[in-house]
N, C-alpha and C. Protein backbone atom coordinates (compact mmCIF):
# COMPACT_ATOMS: atom_id res chain seq x y z
N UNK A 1 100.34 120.04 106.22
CA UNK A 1 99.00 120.14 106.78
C UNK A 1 98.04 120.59 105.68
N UNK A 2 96.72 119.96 105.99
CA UNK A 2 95.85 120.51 104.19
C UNK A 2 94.89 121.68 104.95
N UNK A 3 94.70 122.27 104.01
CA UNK A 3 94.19 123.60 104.23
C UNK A 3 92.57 123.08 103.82
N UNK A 4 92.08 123.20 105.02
CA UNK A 4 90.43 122.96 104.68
C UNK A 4 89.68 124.29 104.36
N UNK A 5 90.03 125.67 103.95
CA UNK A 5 89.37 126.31 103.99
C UNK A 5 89.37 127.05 102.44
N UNK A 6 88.10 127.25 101.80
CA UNK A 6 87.85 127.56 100.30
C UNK A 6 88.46 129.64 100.25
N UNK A 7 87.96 129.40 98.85
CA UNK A 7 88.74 130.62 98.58
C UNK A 7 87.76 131.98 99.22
N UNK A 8 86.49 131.13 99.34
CA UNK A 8 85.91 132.47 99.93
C UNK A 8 85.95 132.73 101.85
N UNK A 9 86.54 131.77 102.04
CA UNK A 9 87.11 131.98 103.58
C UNK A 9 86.21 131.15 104.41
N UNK A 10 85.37 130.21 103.46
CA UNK A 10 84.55 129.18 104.19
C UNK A 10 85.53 127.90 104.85
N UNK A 11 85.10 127.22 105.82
CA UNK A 11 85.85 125.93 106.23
C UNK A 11 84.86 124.95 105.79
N UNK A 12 85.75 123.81 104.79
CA UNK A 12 85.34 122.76 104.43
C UNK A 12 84.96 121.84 105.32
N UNK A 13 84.16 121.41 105.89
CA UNK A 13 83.45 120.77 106.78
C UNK A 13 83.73 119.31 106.02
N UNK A 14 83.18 119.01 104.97
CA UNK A 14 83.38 117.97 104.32
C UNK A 14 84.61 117.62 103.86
N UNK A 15 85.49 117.95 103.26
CA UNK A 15 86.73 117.27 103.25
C UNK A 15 87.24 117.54 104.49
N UNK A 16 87.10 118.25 105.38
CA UNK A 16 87.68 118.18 106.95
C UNK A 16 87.31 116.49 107.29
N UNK A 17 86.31 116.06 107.06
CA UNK A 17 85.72 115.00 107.28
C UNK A 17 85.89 114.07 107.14
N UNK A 18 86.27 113.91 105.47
CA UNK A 18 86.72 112.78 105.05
C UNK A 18 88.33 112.77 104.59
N UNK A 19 88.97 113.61 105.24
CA UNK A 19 90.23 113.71 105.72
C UNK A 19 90.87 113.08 106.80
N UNK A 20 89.91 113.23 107.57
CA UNK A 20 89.82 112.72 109.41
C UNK A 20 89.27 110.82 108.86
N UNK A 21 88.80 110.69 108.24
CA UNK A 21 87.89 108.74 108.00
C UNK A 21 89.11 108.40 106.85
N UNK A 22 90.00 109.14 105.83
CA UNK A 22 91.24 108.78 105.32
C UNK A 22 92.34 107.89 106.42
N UNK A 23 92.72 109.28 107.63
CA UNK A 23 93.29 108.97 108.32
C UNK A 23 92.94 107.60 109.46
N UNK A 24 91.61 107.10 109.29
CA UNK A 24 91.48 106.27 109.99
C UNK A 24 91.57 105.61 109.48
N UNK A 25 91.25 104.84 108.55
CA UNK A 25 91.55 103.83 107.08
C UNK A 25 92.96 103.67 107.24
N UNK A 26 94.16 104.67 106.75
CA UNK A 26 95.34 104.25 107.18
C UNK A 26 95.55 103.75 108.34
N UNK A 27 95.22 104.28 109.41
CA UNK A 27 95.46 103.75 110.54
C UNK A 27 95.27 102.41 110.76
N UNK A 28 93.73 101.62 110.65
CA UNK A 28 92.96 100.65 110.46
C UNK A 28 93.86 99.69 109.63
N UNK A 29 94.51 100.17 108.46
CA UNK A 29 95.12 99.34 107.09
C UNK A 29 96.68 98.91 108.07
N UNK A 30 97.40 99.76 108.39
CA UNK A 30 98.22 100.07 109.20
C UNK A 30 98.18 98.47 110.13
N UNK A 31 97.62 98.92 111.10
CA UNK A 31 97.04 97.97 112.16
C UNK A 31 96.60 96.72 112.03
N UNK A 32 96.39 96.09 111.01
CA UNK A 32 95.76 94.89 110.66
C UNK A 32 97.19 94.08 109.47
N UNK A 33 97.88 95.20 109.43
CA UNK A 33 98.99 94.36 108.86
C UNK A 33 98.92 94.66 106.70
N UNK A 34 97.80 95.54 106.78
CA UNK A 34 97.54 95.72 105.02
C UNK A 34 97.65 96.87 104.41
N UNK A 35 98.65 97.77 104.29
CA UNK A 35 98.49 99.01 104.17
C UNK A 35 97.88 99.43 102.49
N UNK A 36 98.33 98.64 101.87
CA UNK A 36 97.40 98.74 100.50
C UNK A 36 96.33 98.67 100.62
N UNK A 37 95.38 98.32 101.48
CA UNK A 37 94.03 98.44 101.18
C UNK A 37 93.40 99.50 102.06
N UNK A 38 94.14 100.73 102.10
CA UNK A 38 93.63 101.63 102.63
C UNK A 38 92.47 102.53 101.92
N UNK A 39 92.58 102.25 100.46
CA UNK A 39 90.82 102.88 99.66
C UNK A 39 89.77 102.47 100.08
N UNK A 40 90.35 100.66 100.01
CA UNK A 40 89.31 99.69 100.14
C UNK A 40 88.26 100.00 101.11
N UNK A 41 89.57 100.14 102.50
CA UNK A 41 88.75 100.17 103.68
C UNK A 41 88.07 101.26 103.87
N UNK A 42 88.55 102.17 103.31
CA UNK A 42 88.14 103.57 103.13
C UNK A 42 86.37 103.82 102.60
N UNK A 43 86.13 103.22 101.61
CA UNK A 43 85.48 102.87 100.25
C UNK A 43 84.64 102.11 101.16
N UNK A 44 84.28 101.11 102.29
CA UNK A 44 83.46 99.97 102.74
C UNK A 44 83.68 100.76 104.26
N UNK A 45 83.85 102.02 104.44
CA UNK A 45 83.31 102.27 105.34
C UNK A 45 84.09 101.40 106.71
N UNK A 46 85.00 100.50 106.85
CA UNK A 46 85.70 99.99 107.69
C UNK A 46 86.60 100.15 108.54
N UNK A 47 86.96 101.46 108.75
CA UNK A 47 87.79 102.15 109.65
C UNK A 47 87.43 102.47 110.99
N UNK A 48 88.59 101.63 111.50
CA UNK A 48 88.25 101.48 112.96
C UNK A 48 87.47 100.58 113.30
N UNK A 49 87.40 99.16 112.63
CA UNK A 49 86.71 97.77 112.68
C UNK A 49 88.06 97.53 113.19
N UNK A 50 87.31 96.23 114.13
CA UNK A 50 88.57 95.37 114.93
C UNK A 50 89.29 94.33 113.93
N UNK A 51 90.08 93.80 114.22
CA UNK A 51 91.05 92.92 113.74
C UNK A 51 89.99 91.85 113.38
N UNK A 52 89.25 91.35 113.99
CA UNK A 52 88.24 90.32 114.31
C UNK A 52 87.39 89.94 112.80
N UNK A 53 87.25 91.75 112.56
CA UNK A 53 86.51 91.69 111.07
C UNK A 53 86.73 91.47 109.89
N UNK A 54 88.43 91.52 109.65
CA UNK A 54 88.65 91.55 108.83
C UNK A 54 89.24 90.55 108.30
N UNK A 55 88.50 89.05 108.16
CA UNK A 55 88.93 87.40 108.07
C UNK A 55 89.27 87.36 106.71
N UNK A 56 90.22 86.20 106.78
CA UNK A 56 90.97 86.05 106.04
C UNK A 56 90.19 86.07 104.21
N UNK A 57 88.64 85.84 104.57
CA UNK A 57 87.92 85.88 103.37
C UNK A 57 87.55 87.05 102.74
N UNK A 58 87.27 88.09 103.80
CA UNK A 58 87.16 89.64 103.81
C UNK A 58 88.62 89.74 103.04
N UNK A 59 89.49 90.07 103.62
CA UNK A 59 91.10 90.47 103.19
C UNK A 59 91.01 90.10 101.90
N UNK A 60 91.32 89.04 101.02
CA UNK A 60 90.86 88.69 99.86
C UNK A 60 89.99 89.40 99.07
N UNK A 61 88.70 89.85 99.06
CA UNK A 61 87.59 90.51 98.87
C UNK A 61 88.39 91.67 98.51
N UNK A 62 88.61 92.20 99.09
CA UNK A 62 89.22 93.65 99.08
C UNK A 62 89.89 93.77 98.43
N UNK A 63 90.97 93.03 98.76
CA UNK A 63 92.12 93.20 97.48
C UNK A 63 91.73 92.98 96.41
N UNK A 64 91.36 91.79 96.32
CA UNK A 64 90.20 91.43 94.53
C UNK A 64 89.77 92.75 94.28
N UNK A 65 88.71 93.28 94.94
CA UNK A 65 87.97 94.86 94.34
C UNK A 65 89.18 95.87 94.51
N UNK A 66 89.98 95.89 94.88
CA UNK A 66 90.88 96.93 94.94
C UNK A 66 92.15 96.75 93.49
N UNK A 67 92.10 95.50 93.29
CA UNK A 67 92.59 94.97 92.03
C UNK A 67 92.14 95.44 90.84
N UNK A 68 90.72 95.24 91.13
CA UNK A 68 89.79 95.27 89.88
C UNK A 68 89.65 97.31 89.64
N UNK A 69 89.60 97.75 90.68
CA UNK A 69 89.67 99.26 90.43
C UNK A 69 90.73 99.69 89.75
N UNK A 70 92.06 99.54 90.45
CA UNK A 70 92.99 99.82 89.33
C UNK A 70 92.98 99.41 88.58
N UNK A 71 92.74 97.75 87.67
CA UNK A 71 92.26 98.06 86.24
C UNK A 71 91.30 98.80 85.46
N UNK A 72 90.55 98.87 85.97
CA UNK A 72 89.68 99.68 85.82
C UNK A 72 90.29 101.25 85.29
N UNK A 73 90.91 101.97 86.11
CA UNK A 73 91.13 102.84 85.71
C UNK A 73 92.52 103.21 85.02
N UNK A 74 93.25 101.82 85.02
CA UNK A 74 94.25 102.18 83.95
C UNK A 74 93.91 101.82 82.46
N UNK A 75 92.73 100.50 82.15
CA UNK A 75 92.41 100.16 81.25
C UNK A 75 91.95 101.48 79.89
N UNK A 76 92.36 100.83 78.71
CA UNK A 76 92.12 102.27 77.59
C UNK A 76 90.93 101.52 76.63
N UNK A 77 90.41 100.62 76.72
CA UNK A 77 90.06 99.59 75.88
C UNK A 77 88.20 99.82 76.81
N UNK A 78 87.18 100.42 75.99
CA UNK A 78 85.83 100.64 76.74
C UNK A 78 85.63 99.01 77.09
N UNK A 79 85.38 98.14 76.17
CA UNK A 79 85.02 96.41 76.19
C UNK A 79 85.84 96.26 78.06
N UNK A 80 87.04 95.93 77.81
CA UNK A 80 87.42 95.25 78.89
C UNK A 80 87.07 96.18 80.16
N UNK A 81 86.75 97.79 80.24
CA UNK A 81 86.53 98.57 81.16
C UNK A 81 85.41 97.95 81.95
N UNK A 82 83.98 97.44 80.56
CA UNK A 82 83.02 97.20 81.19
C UNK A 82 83.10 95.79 81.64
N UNK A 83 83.78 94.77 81.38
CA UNK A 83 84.41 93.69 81.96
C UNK A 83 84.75 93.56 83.26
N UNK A 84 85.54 94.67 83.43
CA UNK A 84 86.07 94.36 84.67
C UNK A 84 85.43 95.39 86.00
N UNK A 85 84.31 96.02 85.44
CA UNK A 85 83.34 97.00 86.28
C UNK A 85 82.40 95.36 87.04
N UNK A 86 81.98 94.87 85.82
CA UNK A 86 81.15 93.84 86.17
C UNK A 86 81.64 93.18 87.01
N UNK A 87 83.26 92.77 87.10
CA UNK A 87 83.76 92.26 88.03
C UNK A 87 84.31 93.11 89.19
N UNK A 88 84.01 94.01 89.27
CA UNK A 88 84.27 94.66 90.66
C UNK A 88 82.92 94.62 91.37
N UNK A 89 81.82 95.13 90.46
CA UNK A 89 80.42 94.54 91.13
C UNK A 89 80.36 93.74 91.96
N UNK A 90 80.40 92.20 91.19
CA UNK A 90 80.50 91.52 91.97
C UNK A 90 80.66 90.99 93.14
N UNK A 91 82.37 92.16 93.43
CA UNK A 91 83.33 91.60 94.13
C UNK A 91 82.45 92.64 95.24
N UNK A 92 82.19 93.77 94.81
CA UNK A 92 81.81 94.42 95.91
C UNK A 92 80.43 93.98 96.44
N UNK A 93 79.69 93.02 95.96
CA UNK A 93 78.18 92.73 96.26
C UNK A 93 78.63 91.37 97.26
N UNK A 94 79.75 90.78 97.02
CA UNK A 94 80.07 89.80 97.52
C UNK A 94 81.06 90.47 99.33
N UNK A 95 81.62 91.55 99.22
CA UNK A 95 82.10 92.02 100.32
C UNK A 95 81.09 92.70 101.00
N UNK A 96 79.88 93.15 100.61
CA UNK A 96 78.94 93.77 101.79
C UNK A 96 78.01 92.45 101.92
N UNK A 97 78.42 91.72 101.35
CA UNK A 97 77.32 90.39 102.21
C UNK A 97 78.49 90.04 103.02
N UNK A 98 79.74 89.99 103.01
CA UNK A 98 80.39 89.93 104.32
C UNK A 98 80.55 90.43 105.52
N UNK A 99 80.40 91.71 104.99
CA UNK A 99 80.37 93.05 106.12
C UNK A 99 78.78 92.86 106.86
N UNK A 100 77.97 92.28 106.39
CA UNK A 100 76.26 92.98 106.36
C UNK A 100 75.98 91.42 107.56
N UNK A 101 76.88 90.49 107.28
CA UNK A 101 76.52 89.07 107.95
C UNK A 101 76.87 89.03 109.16
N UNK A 102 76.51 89.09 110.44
CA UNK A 102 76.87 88.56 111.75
C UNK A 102 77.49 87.86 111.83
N UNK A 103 78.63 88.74 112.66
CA UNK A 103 79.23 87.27 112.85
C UNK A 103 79.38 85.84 113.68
């Protein structure tokens, strides 16, 4: 169990918070059949979206930017870092016009 409360005997309200929208993300990732993209969904705010939302073009999307993050942060090389930032951009400008579009 995580201990939400700081050393001066305050309760973290905020990681209480986003402890509780973690757990829904898994859940959500869980449920839709993708458990790796539990940052993703995490990260786009998608937890607790129906099955409905998350089309087969979305799913893709995600993983692409969820791809591109871990290079990102395993990369040692600044050049290809900013390479592949540009391409997470992208990927993420291209997944909130998915999210942002009616369906």
């Amino acid at each position: 169990m995580t201990n939400f409360w700081d050393a001066d005997g305050d309760f973290d309200y905020e990681a209480h918070y986003e402890a509780g929208q973690r757990e829904k993300a898994a859940a959500t990732a869980d449920r839709i059949g993708y458990p790796g993209l539990i940052d993703a969904i995490h990260y786009f705010g998608l937890q607790g979206s129906t099955e409905s939302t998350f089309t087969p073009e979305l799913l893709a999307s995600l993983d692409t930017w969820w791809l591109r993050v871990e290079e990102i942060e395993s990369a040692p090389d600044t050049q290809d870092v900013k390479e592949l930032q540009r391409h997470a951009e992208a990927t993420e400008r291209a997944i909130r016009a998915i999210i942002d579009t009616p369906a």
